[in-house]
PDB file of N, CA and C in Angstrom:
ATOM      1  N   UNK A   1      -8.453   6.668  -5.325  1.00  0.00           N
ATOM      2  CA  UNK A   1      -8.961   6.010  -4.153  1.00  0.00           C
ATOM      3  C   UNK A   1      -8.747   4.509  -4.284  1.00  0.00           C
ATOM      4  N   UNK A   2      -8.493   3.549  -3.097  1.00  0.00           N
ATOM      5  CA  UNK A   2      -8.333   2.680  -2.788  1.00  0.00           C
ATOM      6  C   UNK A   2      -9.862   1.834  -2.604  1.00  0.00           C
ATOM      7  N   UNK A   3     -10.109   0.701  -3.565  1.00  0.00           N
ATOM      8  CA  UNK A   3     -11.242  -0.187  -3.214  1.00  0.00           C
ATOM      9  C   UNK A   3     -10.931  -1.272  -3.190  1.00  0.00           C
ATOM     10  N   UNK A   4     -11.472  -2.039  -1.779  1.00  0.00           N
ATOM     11  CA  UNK A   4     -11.315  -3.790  -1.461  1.00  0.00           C
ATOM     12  C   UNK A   4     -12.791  -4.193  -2.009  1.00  0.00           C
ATOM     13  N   UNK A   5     -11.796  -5.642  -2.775  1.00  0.00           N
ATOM     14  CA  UNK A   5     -12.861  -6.785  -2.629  1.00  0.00           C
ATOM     15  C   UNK A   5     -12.525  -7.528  -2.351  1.00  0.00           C
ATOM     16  N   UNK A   6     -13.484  -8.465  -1.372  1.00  0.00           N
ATOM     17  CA  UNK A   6     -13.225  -9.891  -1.030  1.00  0.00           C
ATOM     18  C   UNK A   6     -13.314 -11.155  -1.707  1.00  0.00           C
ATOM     19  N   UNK A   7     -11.875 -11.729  -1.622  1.00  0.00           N
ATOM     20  CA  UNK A   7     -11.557 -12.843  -2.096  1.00  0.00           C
ATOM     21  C   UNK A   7     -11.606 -13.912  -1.745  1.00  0.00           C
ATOM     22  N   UNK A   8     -12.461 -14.223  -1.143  1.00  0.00           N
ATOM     23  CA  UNK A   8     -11.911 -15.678  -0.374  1.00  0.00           C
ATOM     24  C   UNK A   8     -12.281 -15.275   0.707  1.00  0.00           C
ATOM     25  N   UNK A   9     -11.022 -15.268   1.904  1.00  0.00           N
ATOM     26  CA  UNK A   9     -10.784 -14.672   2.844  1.00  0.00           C
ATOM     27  C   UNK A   9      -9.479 -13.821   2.986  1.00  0.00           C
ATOM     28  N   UNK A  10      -8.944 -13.103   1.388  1.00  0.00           N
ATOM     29  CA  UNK A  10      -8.145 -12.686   1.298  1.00  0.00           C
ATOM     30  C   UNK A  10      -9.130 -11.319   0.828  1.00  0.00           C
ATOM     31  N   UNK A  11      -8.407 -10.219   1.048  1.00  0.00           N
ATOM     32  CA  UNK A  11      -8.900  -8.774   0.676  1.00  0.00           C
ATOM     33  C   UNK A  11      -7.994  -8.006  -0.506  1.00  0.00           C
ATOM     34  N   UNK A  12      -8.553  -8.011  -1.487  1.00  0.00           N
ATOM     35  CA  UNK A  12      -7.818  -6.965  -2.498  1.00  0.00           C
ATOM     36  C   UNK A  12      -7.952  -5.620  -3.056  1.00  0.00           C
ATOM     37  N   UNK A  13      -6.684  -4.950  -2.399  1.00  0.00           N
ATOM     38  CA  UNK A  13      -7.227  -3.224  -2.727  1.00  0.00           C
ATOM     39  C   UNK A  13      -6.539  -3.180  -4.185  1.00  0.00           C
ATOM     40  N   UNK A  14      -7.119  -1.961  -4.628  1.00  0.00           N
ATOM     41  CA  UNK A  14      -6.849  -1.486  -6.323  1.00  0.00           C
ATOM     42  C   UNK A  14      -7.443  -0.229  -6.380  1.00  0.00           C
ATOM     43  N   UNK A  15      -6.349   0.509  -7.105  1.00  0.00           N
ATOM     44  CA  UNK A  15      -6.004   1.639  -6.930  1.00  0.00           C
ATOM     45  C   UNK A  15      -7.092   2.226  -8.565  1.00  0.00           C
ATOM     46  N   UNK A  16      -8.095   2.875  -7.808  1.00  0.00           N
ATOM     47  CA  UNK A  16      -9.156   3.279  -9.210  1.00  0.00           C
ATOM     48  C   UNK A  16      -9.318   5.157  -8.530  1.00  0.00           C
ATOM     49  N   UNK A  17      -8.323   5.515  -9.641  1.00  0.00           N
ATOM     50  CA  UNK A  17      -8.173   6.796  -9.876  1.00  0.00           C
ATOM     51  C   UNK A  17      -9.233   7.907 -10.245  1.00  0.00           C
ATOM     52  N   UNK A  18      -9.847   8.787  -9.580  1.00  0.00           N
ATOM     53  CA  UNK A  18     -10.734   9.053  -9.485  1.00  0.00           C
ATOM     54  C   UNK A  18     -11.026  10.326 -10.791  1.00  0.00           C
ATOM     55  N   UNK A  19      -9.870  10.302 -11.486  1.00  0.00           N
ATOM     56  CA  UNK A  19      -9.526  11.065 -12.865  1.00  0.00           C
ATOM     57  C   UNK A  19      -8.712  10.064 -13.651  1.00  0.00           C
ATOM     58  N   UNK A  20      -8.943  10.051 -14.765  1.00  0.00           N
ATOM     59  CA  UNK A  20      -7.466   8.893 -15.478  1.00  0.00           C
ATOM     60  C   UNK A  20      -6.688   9.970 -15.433  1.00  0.00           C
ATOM     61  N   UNK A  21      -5.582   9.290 -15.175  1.00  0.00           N
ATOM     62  CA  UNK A  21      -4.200   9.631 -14.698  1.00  0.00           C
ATOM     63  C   UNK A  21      -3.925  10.482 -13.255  1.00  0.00           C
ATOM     64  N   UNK A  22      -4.385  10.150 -12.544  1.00  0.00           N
ATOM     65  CA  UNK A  22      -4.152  10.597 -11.327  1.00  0.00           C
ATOM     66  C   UNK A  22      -3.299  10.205 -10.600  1.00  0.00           C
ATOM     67  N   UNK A  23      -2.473  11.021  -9.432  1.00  0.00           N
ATOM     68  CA  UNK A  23      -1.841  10.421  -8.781  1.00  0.00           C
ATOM     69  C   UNK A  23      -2.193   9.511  -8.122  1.00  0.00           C
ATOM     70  N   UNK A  24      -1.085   8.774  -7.821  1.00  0.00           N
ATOM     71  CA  UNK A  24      -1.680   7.507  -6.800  1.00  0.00           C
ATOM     72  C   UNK A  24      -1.425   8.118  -4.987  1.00  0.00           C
ATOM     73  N   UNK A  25      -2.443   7.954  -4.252  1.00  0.00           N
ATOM     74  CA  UNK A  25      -2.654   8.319  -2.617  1.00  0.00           C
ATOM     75  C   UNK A  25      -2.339   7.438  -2.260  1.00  0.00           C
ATOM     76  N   UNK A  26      -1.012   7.133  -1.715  1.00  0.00           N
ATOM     77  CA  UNK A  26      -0.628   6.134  -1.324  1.00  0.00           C
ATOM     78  C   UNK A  26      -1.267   6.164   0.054  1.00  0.00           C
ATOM     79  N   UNK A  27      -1.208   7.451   0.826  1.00  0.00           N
ATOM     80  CA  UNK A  27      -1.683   8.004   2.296  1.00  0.00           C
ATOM     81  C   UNK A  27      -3.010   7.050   2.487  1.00  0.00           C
ATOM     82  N   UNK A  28      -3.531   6.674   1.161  1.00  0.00           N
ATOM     83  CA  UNK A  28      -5.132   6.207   1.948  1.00  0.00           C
ATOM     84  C   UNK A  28      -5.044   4.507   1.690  1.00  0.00           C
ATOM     85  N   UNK A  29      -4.424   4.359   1.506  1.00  0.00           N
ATOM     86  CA  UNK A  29      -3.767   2.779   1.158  1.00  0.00           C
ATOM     87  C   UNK A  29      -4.053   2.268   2.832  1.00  0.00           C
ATOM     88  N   UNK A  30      -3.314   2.946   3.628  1.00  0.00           N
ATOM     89  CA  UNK A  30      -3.443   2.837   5.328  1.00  0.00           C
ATOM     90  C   UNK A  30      -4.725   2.844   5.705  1.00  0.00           C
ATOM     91  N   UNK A  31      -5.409   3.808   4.853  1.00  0.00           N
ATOM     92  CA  UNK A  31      -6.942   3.933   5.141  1.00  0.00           C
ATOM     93  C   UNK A  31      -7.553   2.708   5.147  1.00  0.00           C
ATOM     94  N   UNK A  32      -7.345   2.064   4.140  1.00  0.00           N
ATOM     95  CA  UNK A  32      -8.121   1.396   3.335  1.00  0.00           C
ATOM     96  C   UNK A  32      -7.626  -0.029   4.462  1.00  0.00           C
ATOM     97  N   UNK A  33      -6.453  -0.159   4.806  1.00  0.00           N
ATOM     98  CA  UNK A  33      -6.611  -1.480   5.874  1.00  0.00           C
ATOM     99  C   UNK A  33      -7.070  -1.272   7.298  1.00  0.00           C
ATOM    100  N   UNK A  34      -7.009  -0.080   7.524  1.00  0.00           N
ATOM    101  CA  UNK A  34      -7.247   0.327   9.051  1.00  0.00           C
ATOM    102  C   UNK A  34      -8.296  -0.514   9.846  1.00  0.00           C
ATOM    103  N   UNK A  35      -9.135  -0.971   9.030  1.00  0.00           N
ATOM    104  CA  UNK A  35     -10.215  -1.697  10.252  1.00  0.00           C
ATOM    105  C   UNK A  35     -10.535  -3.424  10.284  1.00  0.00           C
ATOM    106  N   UNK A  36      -9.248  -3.244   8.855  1.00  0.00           N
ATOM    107  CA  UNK A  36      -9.334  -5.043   8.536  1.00  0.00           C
ATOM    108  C   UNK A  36      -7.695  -5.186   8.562  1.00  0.00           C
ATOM    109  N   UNK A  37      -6.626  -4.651   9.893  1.00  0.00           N
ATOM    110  CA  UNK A  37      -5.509  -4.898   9.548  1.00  0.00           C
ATOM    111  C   UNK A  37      -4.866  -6.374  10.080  1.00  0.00           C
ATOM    112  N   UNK A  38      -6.051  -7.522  10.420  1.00  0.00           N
ATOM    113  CA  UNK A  38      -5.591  -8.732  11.138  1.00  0.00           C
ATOM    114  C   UNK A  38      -5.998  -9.219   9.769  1.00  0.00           C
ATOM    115  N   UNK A  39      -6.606  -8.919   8.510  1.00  0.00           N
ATOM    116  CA  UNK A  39      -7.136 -10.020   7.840  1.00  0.00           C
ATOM    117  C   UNK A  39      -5.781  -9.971   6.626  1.00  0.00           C
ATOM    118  N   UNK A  40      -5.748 -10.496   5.341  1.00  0.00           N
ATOM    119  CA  UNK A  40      -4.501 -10.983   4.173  1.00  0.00           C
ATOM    120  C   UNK A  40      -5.103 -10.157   3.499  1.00  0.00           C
ATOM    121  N   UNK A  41      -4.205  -9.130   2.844  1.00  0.00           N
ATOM    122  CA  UNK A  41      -4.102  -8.471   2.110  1.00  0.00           C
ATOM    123  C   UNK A  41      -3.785  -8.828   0.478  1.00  0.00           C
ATOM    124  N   UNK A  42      -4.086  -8.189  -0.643  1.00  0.00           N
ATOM    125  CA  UNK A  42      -3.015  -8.379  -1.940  1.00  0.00           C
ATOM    126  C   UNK A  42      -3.355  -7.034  -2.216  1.00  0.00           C
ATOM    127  N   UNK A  43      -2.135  -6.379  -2.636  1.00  0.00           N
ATOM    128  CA  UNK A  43      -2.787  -5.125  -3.207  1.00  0.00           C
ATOM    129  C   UNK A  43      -2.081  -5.247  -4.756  1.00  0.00           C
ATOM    130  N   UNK A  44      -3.197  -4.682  -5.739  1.00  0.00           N
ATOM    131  CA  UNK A  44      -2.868  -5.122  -6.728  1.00  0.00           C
ATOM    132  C   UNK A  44      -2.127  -4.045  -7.767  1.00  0.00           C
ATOM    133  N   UNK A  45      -1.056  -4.045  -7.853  1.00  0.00           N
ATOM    134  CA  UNK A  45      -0.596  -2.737  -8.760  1.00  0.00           C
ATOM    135  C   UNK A  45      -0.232  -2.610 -10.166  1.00  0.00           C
ATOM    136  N   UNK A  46      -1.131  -3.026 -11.327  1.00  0.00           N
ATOM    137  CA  UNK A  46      -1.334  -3.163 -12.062  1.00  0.00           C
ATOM    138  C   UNK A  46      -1.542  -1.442 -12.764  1.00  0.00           C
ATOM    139  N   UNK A  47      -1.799  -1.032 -11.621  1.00  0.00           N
ATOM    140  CA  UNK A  47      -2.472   0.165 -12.904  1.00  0.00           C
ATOM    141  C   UNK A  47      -1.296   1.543 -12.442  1.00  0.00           C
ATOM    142  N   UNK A  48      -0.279   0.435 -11.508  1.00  0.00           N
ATOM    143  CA  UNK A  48       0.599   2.007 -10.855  1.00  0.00           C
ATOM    144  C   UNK A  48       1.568   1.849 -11.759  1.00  0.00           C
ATOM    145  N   UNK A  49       2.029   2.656 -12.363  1.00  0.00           N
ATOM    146  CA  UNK A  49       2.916   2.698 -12.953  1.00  0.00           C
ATOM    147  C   UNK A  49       4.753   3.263 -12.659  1.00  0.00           C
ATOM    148  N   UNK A  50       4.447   3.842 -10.866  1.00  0.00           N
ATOM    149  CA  UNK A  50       5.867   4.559 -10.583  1.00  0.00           C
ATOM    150  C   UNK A  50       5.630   4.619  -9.116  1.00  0.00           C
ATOM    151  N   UNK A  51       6.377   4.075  -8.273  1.00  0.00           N
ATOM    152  CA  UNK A  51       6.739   4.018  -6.974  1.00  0.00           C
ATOM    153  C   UNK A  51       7.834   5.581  -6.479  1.00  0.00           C
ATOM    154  N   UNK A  52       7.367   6.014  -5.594  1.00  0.00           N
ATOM    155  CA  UNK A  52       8.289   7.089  -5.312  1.00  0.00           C
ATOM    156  C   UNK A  52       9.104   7.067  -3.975  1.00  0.00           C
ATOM    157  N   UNK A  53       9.710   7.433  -3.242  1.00  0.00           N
ATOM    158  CA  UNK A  53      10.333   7.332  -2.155  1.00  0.00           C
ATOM    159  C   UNK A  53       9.063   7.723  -1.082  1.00  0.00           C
ATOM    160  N   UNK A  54       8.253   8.828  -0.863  1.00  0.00           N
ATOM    161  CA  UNK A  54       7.073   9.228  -0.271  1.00  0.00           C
ATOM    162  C   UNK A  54       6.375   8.027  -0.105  1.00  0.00           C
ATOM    163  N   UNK A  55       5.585   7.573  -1.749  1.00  0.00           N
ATOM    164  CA  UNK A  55       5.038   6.619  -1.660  1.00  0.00           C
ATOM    165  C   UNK A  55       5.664   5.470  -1.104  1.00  0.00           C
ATOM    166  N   UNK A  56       6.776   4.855  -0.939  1.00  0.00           N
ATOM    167  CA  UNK A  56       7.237   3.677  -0.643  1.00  0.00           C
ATOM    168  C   UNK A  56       7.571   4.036   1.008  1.00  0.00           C
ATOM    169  N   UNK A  57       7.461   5.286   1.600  1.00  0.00           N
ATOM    170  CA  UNK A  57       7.170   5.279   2.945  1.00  0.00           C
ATOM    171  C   UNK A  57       6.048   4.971   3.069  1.00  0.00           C
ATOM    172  N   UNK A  58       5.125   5.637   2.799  1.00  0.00           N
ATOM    173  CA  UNK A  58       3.604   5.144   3.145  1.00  0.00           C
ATOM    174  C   UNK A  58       3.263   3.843   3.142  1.00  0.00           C
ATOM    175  N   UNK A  59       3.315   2.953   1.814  1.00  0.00           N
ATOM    176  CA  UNK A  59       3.380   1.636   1.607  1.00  0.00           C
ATOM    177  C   UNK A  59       4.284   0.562   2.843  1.00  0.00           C
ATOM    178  N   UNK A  60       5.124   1.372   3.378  1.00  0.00           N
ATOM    179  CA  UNK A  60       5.806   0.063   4.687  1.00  0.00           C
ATOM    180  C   UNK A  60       4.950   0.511   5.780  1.00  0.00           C
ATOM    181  N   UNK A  61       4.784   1.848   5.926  1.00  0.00           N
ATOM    182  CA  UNK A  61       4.153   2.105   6.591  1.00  0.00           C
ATOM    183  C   UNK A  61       2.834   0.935   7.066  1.00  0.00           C
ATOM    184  N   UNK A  62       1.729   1.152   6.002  1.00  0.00           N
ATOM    185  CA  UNK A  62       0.814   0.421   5.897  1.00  0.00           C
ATOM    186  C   UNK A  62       1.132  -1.154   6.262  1.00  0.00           C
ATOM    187  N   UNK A  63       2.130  -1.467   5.623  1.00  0.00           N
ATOM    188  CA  UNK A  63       1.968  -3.183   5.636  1.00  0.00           C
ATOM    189  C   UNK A  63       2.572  -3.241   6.986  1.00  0.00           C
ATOM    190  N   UNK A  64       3.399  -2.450   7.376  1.00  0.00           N
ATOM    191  CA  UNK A  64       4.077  -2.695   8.773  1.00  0.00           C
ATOM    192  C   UNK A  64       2.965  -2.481   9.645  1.00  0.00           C
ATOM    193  N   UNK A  65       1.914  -1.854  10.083  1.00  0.00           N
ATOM    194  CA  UNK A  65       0.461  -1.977  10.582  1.00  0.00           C
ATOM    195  C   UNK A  65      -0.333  -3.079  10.325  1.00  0.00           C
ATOM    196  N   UNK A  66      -0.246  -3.672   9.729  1.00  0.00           N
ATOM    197  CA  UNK A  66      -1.095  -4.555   9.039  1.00  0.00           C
ATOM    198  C   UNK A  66      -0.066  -5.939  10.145  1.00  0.00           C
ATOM    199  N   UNK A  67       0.982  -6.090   9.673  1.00  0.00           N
ATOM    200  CA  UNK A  67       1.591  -7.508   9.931  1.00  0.00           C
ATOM    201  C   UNK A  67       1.688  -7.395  11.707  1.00  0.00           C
ATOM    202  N   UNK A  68       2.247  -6.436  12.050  1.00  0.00           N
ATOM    203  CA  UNK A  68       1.836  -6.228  13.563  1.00  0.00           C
ATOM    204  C   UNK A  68       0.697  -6.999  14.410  1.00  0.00           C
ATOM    205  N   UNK A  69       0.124  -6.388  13.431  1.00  0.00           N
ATOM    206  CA  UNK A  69      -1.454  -6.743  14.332  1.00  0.00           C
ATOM    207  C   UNK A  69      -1.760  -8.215  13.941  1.00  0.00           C
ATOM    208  N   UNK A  70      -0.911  -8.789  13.244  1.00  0.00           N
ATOM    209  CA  UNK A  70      -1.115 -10.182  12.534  1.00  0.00           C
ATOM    210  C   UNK A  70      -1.768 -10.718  11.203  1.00  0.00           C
ATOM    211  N   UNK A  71      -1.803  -9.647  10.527  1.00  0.00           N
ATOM    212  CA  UNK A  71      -1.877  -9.982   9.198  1.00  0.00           C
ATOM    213  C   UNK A  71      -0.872  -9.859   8.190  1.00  0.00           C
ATOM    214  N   UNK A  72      -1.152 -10.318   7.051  1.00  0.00           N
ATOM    215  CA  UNK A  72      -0.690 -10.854   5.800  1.00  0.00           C
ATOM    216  C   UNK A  72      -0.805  -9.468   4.142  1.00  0.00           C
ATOM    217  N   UNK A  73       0.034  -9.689   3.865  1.00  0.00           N
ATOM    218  CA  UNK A  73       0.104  -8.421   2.466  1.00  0.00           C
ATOM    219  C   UNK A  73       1.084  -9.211   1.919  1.00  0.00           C
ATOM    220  N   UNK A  74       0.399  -9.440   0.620  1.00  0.00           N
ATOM    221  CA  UNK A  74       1.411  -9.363  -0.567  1.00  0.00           C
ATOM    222  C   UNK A  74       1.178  -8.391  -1.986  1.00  0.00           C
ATOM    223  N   UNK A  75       1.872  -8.587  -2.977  1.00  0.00           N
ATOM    224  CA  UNK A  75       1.453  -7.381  -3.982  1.00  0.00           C
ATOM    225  C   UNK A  75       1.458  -8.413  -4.792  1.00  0.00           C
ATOM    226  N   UNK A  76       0.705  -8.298  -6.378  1.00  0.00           N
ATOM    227  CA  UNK A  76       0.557  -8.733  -7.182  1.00  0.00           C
ATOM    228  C   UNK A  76       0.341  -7.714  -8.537  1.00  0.00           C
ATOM    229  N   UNK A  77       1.257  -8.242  -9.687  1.00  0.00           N
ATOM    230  CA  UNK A  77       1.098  -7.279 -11.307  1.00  0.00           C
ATOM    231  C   UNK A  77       1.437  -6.404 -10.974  1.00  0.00           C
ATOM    232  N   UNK A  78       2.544  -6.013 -10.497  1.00  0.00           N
ATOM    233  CA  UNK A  78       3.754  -4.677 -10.590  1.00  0.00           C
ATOM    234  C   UNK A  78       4.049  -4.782 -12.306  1.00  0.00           C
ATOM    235  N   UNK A  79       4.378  -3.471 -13.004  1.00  0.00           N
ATOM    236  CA  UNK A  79       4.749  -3.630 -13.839  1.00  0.00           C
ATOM    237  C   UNK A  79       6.478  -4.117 -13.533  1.00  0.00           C
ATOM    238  N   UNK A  80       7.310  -3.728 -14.726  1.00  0.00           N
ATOM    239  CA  UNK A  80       8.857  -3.941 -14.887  1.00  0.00           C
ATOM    240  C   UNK A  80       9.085  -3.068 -13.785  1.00  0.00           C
ATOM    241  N   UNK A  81       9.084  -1.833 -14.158  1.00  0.00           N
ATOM    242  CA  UNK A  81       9.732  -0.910 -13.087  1.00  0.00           C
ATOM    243  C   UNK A  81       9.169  -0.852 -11.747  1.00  0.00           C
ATOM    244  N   UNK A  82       7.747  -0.946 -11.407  1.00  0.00           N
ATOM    245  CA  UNK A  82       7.550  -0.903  -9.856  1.00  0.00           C
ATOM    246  C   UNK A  82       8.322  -2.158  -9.748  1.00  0.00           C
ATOM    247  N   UNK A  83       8.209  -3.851 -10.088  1.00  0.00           N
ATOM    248  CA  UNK A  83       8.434  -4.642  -9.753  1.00  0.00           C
ATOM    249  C   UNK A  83      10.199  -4.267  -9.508  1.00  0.00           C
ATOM    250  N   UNK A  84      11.162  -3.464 -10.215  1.00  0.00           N
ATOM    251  CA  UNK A  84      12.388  -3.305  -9.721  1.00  0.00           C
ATOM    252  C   UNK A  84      12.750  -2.263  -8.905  1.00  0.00           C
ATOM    253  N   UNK A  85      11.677  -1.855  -8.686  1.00  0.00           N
ATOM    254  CA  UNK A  85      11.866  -0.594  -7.539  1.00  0.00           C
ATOM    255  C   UNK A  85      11.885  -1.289  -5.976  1.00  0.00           C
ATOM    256  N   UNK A  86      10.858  -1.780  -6.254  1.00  0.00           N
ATOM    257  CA  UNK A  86      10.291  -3.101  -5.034  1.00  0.00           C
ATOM    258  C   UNK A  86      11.344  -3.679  -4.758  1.00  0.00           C
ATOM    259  N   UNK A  87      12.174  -4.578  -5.467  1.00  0.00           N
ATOM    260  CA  UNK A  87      13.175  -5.386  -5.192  1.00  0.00           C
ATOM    261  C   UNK A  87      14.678  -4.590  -5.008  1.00  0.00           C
ATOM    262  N   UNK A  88      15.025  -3.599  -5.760  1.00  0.00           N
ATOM    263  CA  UNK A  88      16.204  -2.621  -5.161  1.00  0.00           C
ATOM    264  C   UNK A  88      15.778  -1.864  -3.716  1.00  0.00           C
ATOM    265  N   UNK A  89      14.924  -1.883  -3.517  1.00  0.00           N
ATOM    266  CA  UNK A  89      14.722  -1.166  -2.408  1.00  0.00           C
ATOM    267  C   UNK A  89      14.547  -2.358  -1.120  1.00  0.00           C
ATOM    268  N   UNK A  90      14.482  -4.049  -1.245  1.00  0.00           N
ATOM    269  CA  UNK A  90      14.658  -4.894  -0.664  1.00  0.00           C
ATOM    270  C   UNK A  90      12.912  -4.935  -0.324  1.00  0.00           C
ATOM    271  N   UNK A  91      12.120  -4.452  -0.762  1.00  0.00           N
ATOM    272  CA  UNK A  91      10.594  -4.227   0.151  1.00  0.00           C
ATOM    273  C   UNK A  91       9.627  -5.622  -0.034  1.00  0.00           C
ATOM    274  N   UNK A  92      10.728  -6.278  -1.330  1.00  0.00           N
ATOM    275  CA  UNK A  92      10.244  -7.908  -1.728  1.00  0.00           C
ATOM    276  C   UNK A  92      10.577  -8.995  -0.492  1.00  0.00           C
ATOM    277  N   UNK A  93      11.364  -8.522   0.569  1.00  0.00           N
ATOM    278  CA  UNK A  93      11.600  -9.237   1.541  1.00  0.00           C
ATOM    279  C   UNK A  93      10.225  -9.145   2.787  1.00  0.00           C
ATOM    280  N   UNK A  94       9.892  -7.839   2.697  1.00  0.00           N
ATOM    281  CA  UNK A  94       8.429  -7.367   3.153  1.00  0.00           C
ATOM    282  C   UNK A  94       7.417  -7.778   2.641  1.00  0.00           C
ATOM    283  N   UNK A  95       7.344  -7.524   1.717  1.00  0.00           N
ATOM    284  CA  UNK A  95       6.188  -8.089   0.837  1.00  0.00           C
ATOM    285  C   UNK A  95       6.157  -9.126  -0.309  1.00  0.00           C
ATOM    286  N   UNK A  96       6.043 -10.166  -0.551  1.00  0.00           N
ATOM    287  CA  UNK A  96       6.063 -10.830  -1.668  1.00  0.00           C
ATOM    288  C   UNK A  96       5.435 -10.197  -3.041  1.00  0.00           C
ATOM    289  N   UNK A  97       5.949 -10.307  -4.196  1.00  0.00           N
ATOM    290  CA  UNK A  97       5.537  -9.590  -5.528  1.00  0.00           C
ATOM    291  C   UNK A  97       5.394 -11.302  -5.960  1.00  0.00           C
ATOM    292  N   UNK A  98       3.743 -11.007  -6.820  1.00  0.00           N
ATOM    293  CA  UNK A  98       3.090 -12.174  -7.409  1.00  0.00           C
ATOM    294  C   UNK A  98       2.680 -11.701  -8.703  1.00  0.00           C
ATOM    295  N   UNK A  99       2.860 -12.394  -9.783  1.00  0.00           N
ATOM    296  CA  UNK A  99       2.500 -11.672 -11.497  1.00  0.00           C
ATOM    297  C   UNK A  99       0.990 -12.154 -11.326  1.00  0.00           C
ATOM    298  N   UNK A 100       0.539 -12.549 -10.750  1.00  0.00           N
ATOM    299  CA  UNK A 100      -1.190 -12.322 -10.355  1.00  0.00           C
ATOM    300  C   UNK A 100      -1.869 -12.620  -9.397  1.00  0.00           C
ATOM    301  N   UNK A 101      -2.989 -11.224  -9.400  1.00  0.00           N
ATOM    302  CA  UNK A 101      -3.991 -11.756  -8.032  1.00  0.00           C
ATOM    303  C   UNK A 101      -4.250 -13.052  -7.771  1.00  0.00           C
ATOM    304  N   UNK A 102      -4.419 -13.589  -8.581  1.00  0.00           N
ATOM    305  CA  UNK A 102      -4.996 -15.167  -8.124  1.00  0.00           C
ATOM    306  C   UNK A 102      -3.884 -15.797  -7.656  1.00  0.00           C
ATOM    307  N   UNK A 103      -2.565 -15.746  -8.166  1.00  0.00           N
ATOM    308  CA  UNK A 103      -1.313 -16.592  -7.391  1.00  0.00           C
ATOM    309  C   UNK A 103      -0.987 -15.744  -5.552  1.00  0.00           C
ATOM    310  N   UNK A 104      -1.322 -14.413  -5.498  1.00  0.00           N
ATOM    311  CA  UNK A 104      -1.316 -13.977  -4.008  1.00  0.00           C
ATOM    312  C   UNK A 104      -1.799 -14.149  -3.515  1.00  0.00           C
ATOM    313  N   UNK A 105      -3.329 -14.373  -3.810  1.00  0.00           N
ATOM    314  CA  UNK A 105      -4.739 -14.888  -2.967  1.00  0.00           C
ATOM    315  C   UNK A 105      -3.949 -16.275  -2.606  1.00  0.00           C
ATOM    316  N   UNK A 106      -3.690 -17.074  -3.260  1.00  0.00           N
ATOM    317  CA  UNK A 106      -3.227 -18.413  -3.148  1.00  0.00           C
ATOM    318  C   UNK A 106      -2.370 -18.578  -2.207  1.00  0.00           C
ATOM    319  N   UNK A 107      -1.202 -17.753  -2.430  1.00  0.00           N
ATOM    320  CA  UNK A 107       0.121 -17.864  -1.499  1.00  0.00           C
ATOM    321  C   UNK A 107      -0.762 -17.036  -0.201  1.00  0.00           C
ATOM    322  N   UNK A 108      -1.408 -16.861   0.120  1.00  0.00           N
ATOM    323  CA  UNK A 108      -1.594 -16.210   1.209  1.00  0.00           C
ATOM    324  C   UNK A 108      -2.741 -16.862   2.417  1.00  0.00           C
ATOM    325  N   UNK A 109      -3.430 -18.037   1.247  1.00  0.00           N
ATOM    326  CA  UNK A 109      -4.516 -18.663   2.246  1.00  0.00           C
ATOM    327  C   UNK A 109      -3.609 -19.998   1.864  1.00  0.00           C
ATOM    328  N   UNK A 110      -2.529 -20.574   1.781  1.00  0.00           N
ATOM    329  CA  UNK A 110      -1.724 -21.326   1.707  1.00  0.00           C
ATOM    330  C   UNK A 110      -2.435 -22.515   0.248  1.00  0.00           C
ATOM    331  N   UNK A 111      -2.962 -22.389  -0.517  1.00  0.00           N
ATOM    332  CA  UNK A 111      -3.670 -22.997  -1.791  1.00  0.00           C
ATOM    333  C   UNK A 111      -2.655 -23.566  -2.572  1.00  0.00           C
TER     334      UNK A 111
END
C-alpha cells in the first residue's frame, strides 16, 4: 500500500508493503493521488526494487492524471536499475528522478 505525507506543500507517497517482500500495486499509486491530483507529488522509490512494463503503465498513467489537472510529480531514490529503466524508457522526460526526497520536495516548490 501506498502512504502520503506532507511535506511542505509537497506530498510524498512510499510504497510500505504490507508483507516484506511484496509486490508493489502500482494500480493504487492512482489511488493514492486521486483526490490531491492538483497538489506536487514525489513518490519515493527507494524500497522498489524492479519496474515492469504493467507497472510503468500504471505509473504514466497516474502522473498523466495528476499533471492534467495541474499538478506536479517527481520521483526520488530509484535504485541503479529502476533509475535505468526510467530513463530507457524516456519516463525521466515525464518525471524528473532526484537521489533524494528532500532535493524533489525542493525542485518542486522551486527552493
Amino acid at each position: 500500500m501506498w502512504k502520503a505525507e506532507l511535506h511542505g506543500v509537497v506530498r510524498v507517497a512510499t510504497w510500505c508493503p504490507p508483507i516484506s517482500g511484496a509486490e508493489v500495486r502500482w494500480d493504487t499509486l492512482g489511488d493514492c493521488f486521486a483526490n490531491q491530483t492538483k497538489d506536487r507529488w514525489v513518490v519515493d522509490l527507494a524500497e522498489i526494487r524492479l519496474v515492469t512494463s504493467e507497472g510503468l503503465a500504471q505509473i504514466i498513467g497516474a502522473v498523466r492524471r495528476v499533471q492534467l489537472s495541474g499538478g506536479k510529480v517527481a520521483f526520488a531514490r530509484p535504485s541503479s536499475l529502476v533509475a535505468q529503466i526510467v530513463r530507457s524508457m524516456h519516463l525521466d522526460r515525464l518525471v524528473p528522478l532526484h537521489p533524494e526526497v528532500a532535493t524533489a520536495v525542493a525542485a518542486l516548490t522551486g527552493v
